[in-house]
ModelCIF file with pLDDT and N, C-alpha, C, O atoms, coordinates in Angstrom:
data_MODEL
#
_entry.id   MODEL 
#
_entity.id                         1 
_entity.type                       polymer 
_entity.pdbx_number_of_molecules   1 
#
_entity_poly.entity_id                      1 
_entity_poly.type                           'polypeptide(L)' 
_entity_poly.nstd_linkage                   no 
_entity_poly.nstd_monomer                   no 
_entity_poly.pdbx_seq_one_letter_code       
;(UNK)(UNK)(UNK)(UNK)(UNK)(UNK)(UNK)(UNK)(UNK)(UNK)(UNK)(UNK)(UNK)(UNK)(UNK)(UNK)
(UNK)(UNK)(UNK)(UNK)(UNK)(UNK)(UNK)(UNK)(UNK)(UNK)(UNK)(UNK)(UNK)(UNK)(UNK)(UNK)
(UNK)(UNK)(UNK)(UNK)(UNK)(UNK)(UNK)(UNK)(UNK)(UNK)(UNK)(UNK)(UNK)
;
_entity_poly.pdbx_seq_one_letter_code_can   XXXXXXXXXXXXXXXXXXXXXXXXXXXXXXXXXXXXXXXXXXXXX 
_entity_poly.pdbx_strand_id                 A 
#
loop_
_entity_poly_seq.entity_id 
_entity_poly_seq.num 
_entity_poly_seq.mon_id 
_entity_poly_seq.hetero 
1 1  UNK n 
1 2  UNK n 
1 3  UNK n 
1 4  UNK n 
1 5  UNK n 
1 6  UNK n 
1 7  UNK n 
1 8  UNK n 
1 9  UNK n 
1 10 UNK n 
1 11 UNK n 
1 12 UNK n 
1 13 UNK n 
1 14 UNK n 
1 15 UNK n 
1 16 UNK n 
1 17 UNK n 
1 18 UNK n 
1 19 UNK n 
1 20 UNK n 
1 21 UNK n 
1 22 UNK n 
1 23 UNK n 
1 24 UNK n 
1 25 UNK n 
1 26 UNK n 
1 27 UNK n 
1 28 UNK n 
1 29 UNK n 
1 30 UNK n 
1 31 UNK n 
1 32 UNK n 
1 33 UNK n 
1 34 UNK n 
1 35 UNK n 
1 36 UNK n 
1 37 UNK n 
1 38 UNK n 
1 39 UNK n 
1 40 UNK n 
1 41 UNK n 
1 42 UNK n 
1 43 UNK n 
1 44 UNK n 
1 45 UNK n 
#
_struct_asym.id          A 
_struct_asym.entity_id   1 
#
loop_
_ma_qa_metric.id 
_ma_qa_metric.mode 
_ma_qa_metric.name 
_ma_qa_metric.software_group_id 
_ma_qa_metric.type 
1 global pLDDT . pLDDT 
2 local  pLDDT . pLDDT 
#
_ma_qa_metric_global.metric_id      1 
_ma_qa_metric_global.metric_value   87.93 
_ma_qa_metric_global.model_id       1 
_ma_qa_metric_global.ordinal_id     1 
#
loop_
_ma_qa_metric_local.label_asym_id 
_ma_qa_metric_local.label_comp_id 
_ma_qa_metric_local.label_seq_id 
_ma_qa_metric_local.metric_id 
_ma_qa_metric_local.metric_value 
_ma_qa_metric_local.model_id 
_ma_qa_metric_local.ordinal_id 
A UNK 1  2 61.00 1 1  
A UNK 2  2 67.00 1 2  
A UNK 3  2 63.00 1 3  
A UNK 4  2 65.00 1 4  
A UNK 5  2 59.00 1 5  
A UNK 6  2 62.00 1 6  
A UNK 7  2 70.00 1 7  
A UNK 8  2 72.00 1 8  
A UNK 9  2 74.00 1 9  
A UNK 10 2 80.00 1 10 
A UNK 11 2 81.00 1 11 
A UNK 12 2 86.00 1 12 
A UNK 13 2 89.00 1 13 
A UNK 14 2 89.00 1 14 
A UNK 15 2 92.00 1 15 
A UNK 16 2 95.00 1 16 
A UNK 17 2 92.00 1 17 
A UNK 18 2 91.00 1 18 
A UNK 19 2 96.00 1 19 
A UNK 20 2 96.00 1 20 
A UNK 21 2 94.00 1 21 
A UNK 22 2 94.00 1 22 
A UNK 23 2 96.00 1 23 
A UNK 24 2 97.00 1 24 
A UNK 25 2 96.00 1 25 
A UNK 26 2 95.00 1 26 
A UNK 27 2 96.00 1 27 
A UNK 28 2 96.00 1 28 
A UNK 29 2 95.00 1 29 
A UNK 30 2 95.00 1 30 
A UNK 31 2 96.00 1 31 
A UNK 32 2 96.00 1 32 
A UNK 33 2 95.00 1 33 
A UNK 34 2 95.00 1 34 
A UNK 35 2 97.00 1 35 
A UNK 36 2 96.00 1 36 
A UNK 37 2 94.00 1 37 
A UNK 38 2 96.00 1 38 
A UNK 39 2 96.00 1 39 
A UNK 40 2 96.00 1 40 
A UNK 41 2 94.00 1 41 
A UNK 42 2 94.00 1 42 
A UNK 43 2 92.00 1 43 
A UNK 44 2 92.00 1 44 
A UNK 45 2 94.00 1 45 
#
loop_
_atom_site.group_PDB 
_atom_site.id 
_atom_site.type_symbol 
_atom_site.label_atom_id 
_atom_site.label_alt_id 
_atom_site.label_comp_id 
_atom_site.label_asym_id 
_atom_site.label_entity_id 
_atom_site.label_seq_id 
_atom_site.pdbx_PDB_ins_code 
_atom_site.Cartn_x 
_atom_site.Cartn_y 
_atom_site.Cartn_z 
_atom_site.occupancy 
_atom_site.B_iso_or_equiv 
_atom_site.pdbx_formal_charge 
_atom_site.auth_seq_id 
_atom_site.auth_comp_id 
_atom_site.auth_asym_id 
_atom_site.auth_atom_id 
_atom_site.pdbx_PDB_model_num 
ATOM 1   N N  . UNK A 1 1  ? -18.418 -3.024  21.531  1.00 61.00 ? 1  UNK A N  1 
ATOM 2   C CA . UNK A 1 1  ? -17.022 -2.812  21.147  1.00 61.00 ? 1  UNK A CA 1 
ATOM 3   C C  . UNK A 1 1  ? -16.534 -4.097  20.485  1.00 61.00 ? 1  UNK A C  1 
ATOM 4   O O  . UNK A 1 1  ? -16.310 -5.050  21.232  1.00 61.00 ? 1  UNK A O  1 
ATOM 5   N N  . UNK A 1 2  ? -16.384 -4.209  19.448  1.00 67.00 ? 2  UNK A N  1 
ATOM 6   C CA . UNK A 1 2  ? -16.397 -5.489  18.774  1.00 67.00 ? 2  UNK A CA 1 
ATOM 7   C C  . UNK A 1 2  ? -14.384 -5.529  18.632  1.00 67.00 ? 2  UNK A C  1 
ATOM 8   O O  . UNK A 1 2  ? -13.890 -6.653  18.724  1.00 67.00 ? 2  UNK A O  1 
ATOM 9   N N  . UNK A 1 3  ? -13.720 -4.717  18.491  1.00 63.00 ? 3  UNK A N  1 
ATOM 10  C CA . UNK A 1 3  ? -12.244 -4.213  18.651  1.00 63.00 ? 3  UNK A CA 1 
ATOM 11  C C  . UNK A 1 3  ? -11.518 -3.586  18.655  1.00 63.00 ? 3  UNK A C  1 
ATOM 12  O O  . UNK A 1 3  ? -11.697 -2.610  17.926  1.00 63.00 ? 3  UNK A O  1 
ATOM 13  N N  . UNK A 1 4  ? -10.309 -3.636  19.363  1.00 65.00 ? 4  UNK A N  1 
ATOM 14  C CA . UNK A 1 4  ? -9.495  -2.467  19.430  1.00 65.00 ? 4  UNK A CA 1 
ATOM 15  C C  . UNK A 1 4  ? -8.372  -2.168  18.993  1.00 65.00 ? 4  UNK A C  1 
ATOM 16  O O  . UNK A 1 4  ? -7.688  -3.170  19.203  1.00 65.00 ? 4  UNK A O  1 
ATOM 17  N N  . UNK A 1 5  ? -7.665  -1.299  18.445  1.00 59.00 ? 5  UNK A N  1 
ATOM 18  C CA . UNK A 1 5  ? -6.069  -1.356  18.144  1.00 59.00 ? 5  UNK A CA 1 
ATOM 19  C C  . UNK A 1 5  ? -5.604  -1.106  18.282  1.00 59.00 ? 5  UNK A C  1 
ATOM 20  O O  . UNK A 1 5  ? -5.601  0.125   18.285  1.00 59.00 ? 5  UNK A O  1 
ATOM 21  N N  . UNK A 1 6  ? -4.239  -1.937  18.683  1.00 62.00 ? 6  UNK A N  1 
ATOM 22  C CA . UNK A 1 6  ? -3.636  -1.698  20.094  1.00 62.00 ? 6  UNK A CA 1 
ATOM 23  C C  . UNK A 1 6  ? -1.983  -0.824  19.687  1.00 62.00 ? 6  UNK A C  1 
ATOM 24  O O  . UNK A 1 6  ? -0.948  -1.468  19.514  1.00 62.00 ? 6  UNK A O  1 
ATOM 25  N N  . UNK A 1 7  ? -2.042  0.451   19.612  1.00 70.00 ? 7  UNK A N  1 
ATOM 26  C CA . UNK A 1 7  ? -1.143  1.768   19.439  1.00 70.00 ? 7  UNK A CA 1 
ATOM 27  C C  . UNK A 1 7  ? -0.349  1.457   18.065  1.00 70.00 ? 7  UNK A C  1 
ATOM 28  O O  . UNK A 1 7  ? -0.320  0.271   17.735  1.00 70.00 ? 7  UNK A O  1 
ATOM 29  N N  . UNK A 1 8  ? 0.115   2.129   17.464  1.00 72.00 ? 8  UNK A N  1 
ATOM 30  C CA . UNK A 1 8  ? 0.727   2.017   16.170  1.00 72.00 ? 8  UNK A CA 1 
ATOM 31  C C  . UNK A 1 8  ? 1.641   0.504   15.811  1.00 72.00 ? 8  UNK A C  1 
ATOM 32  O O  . UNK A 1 8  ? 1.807   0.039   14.683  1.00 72.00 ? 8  UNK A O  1 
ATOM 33  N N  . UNK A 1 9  ? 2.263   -0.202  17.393  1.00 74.00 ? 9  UNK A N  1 
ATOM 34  C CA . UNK A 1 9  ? 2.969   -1.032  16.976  1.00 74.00 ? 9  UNK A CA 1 
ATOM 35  C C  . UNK A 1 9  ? 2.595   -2.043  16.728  1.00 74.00 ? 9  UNK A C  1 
ATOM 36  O O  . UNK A 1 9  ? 3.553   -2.813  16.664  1.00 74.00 ? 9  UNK A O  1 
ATOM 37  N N  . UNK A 1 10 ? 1.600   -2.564  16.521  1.00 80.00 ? 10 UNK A N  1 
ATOM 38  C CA . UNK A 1 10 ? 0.042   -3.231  16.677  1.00 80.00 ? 10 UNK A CA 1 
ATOM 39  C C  . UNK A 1 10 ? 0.694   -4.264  15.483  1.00 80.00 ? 10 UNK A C  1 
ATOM 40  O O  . UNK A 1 10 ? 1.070   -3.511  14.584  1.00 80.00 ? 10 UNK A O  1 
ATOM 41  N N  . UNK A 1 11 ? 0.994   -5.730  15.091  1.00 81.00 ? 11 UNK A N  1 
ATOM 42  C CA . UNK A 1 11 ? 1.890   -6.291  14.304  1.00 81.00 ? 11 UNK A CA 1 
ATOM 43  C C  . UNK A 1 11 ? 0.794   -7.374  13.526  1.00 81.00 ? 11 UNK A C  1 
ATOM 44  O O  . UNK A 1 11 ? 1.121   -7.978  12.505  1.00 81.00 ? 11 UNK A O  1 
ATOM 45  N N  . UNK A 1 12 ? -0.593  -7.523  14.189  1.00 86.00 ? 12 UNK A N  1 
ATOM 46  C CA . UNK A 1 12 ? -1.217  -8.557  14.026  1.00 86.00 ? 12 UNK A CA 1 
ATOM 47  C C  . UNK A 1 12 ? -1.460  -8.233  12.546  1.00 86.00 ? 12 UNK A C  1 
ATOM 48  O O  . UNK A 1 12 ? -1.777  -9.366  12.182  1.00 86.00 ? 12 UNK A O  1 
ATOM 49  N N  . UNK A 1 13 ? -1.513  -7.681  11.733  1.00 89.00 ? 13 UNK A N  1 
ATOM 50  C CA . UNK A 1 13 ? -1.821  -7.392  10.115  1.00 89.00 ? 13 UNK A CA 1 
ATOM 51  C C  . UNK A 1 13 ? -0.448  -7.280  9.636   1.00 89.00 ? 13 UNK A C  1 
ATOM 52  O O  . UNK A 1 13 ? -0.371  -6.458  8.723   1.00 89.00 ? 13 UNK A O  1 
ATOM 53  N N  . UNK A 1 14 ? 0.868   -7.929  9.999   1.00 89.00 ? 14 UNK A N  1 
ATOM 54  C CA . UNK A 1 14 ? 1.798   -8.042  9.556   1.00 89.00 ? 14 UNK A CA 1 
ATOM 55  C C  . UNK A 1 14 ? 2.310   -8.867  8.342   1.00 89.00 ? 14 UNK A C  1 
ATOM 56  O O  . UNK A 1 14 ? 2.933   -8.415  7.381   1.00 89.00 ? 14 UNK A O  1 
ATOM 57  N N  . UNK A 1 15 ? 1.931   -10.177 8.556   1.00 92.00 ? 15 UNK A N  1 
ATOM 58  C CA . UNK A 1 15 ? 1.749   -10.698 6.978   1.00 92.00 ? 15 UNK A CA 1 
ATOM 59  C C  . UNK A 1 15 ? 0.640   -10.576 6.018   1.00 92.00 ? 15 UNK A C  1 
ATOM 60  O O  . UNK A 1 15 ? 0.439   -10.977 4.872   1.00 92.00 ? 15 UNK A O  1 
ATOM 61  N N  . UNK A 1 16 ? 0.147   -10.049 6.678   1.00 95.00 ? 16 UNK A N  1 
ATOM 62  C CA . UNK A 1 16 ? -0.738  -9.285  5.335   1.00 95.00 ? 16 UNK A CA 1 
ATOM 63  C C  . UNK A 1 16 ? -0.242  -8.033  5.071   1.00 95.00 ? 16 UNK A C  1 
ATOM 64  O O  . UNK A 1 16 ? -0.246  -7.795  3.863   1.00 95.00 ? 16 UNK A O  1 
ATOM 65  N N  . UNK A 1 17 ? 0.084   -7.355  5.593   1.00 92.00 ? 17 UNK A N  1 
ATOM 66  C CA . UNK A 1 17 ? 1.103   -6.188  5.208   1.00 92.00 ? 17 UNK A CA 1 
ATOM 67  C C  . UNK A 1 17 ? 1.952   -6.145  3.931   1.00 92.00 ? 17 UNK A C  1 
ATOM 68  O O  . UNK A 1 17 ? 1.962   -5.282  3.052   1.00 92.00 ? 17 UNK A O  1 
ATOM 69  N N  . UNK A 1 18 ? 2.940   -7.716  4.074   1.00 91.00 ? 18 UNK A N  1 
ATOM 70  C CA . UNK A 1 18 ? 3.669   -8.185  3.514   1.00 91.00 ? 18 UNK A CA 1 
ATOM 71  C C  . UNK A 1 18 ? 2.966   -8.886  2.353   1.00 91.00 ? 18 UNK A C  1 
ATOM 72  O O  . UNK A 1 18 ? 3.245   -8.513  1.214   1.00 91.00 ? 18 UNK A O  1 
ATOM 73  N N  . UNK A 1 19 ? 2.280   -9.645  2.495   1.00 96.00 ? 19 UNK A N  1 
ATOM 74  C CA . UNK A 1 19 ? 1.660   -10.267 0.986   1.00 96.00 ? 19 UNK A CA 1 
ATOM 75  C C  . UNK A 1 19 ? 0.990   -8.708  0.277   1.00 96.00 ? 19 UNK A C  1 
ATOM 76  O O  . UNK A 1 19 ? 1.764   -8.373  -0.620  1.00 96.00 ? 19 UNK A O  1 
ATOM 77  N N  . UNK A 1 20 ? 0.468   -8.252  0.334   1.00 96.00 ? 20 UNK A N  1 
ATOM 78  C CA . UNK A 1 20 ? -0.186  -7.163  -0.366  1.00 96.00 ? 20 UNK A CA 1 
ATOM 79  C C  . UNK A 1 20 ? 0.715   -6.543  -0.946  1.00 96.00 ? 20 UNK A C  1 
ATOM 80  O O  . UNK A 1 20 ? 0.796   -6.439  -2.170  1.00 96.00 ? 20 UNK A O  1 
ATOM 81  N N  . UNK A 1 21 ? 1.876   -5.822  0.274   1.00 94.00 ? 21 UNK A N  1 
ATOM 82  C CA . UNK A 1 21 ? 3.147   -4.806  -0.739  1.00 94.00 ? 21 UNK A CA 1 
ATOM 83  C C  . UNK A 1 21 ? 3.925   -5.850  -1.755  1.00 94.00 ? 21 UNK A C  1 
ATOM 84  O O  . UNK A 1 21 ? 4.855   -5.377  -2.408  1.00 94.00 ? 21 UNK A O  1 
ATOM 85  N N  . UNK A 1 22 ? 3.621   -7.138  -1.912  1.00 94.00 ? 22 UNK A N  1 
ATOM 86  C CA . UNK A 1 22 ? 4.526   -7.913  -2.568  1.00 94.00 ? 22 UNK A CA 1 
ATOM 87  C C  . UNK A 1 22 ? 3.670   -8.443  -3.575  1.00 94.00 ? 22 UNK A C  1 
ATOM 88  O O  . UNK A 1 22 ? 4.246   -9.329  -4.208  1.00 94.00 ? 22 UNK A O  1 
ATOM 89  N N  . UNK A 1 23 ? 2.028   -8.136  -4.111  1.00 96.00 ? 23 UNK A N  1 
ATOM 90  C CA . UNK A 1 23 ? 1.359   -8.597  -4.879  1.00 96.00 ? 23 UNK A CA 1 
ATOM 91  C C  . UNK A 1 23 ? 1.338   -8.376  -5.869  1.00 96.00 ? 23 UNK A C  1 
ATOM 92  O O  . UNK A 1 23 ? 2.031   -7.359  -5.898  1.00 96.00 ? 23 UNK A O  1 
ATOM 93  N N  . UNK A 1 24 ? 0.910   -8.645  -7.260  1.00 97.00 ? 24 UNK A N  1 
ATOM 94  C CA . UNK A 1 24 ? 0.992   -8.263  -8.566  1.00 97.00 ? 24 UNK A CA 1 
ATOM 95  C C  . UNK A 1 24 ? -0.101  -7.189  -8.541  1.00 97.00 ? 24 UNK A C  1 
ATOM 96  O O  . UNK A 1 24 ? -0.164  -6.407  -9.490  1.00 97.00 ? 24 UNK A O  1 
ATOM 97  N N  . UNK A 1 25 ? -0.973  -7.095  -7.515  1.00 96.00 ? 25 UNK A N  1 
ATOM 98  C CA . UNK A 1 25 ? -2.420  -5.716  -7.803  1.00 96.00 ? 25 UNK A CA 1 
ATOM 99  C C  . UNK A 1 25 ? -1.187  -4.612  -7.200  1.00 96.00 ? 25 UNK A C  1 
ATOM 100 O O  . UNK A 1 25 ? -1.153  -3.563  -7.843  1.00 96.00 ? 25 UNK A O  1 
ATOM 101 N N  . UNK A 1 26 ? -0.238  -4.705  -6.126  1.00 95.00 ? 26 UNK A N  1 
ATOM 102 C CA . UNK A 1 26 ? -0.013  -3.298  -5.877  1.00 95.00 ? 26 UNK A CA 1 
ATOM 103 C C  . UNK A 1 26 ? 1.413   -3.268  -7.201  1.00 95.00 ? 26 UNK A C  1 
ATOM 104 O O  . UNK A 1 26 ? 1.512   -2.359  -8.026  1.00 95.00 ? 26 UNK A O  1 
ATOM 105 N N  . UNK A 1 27 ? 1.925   -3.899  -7.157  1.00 96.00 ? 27 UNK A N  1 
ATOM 106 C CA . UNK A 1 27 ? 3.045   -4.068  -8.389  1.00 96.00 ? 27 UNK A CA 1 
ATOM 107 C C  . UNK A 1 27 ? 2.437   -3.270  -9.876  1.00 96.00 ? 27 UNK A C  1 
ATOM 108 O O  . UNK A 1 27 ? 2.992   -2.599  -10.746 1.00 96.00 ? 27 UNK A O  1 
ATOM 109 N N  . UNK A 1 28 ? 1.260   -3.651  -9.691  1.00 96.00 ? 28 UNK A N  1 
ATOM 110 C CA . UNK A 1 28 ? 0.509   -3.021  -11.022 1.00 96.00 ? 28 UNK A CA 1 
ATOM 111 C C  . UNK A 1 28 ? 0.407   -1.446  -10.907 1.00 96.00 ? 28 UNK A C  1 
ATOM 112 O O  . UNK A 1 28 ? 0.447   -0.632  -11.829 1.00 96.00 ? 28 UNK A O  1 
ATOM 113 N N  . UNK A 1 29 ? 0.279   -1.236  -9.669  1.00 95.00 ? 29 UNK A N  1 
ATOM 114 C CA . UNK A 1 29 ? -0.745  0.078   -9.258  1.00 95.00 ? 29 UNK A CA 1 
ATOM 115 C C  . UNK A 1 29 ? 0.689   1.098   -8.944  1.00 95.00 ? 29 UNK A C  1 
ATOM 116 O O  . UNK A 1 29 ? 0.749   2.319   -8.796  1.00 95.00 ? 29 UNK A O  1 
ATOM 117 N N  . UNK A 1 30 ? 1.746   0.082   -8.916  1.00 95.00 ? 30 UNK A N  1 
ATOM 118 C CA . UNK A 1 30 ? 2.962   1.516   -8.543  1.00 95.00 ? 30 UNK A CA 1 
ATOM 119 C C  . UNK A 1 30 ? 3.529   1.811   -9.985  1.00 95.00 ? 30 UNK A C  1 
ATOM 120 O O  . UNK A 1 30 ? 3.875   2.927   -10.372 1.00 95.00 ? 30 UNK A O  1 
ATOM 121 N N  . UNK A 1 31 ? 3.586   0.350   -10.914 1.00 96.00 ? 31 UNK A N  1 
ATOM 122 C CA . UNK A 1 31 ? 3.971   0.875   -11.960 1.00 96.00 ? 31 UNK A CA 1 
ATOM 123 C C  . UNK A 1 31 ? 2.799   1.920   -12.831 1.00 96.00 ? 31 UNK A C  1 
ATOM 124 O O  . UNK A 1 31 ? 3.285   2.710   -13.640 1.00 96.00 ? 31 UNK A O  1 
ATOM 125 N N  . UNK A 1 32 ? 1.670   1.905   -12.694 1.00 96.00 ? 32 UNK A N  1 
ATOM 126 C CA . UNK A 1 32 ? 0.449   2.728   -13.463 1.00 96.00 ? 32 UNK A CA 1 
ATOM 127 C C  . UNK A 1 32 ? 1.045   3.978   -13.228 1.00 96.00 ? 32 UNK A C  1 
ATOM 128 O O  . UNK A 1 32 ? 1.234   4.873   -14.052 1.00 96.00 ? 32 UNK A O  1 
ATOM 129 N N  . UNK A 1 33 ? 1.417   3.958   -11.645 1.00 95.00 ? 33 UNK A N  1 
ATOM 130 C CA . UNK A 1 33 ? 1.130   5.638   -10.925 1.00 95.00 ? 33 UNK A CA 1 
ATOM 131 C C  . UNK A 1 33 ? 2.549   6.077   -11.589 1.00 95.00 ? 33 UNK A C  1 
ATOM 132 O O  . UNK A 1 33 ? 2.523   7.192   -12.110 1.00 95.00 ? 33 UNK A O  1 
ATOM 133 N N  . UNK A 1 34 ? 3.743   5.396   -11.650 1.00 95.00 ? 34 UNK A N  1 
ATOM 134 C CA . UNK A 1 34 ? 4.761   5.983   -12.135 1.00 95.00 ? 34 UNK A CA 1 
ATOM 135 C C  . UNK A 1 34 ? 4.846   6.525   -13.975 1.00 95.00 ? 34 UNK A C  1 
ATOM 136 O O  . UNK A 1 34 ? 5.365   7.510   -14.500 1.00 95.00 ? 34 UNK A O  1 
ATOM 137 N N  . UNK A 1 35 ? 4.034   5.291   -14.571 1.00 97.00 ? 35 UNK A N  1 
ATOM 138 C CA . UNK A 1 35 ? 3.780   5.849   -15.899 1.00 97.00 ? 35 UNK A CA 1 
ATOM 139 C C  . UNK A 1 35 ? 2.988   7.356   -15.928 1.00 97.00 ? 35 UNK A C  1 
ATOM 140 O O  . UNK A 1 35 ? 3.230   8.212   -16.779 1.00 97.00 ? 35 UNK A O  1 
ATOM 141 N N  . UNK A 1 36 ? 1.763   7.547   -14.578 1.00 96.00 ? 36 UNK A N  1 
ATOM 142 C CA . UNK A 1 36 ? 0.957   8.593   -15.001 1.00 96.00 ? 36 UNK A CA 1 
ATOM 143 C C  . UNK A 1 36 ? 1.926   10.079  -14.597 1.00 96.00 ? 36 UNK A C  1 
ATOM 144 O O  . UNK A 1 36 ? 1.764   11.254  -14.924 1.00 96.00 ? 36 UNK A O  1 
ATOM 145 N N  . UNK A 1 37 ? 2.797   9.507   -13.886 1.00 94.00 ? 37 UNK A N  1 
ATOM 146 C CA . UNK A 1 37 ? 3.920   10.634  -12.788 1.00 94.00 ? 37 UNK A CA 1 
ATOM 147 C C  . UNK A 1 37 ? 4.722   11.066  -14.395 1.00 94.00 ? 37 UNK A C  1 
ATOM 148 O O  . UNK A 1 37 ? 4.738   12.135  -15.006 1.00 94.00 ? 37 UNK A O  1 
ATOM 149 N N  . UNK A 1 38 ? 5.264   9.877   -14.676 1.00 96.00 ? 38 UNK A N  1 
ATOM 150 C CA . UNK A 1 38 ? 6.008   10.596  -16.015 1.00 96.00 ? 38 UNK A CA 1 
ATOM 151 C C  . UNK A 1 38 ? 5.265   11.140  -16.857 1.00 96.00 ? 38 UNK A C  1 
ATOM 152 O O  . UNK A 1 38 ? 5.928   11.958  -17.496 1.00 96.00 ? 38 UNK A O  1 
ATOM 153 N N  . UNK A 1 39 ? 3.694   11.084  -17.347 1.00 96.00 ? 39 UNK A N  1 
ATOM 154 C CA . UNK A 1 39 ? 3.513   12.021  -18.438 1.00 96.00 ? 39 UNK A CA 1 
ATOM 155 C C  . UNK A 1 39 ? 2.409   13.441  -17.727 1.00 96.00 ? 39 UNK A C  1 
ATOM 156 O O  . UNK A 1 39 ? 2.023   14.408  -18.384 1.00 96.00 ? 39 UNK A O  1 
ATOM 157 N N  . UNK A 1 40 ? 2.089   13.161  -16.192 1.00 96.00 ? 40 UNK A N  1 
ATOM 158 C CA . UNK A 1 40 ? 1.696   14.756  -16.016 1.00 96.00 ? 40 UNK A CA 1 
ATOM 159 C C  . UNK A 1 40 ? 2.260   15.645  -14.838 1.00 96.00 ? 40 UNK A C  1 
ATOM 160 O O  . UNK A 1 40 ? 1.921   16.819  -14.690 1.00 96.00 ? 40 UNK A O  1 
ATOM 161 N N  . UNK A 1 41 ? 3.110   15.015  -14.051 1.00 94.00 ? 41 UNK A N  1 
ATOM 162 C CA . UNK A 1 41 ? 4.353   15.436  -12.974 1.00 94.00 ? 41 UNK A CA 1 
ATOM 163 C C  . UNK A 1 41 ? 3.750   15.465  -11.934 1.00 94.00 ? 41 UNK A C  1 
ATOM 164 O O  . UNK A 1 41 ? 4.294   16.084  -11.021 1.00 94.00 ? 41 UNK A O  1 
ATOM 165 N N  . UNK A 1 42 ? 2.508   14.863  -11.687 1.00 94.00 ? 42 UNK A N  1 
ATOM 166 C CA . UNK A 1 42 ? 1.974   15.209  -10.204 1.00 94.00 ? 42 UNK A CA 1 
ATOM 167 C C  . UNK A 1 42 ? 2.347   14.424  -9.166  1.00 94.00 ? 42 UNK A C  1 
ATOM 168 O O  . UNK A 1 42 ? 2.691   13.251  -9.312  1.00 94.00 ? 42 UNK A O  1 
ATOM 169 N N  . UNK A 1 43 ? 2.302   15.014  -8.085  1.00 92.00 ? 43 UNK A N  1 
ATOM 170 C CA . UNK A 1 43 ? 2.798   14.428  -7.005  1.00 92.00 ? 43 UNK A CA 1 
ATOM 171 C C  . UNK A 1 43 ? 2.379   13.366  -6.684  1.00 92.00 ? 43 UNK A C  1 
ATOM 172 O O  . UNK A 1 43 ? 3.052   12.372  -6.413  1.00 92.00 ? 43 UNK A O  1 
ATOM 173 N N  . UNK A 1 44 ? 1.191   13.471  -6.684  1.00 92.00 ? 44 UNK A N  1 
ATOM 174 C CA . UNK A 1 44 ? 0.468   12.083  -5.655  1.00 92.00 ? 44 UNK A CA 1 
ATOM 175 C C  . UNK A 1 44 ? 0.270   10.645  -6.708  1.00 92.00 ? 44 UNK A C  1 
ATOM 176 O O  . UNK A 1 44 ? -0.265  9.562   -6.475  1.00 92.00 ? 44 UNK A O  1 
ATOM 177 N N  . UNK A 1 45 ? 1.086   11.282  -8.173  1.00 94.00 ? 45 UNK A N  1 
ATOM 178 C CA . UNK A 1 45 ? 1.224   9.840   -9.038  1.00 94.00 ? 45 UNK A CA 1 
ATOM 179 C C  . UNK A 1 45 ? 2.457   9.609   -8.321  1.00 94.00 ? 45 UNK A C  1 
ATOM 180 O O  . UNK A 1 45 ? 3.115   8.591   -8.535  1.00 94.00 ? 45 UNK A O  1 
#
């Protein structure tokens, strides 16, 4: 058992949470998905 995680409120990946939603790779990847949302309407853009 190398680890465990401990129930949803589990905080230890918290600033990494935070650096990632605040990075230029996901910044890139929401604006892509919104350009692809506007030209074919799908949801999961």
């Amino acid at each position: 058992v190398y680890f465990s995680f401990i129930t949803w409120k589990d905080l230890r990946a918290d600033d990494m949470v935070k650096e990632w939603n605040s990075s230029a790779t996901m910044k890139g990847l929401r604006l892509g998905s919104q350009i692809l949302y506007t030209l074919s309407r799908r949801k999961r853009f």
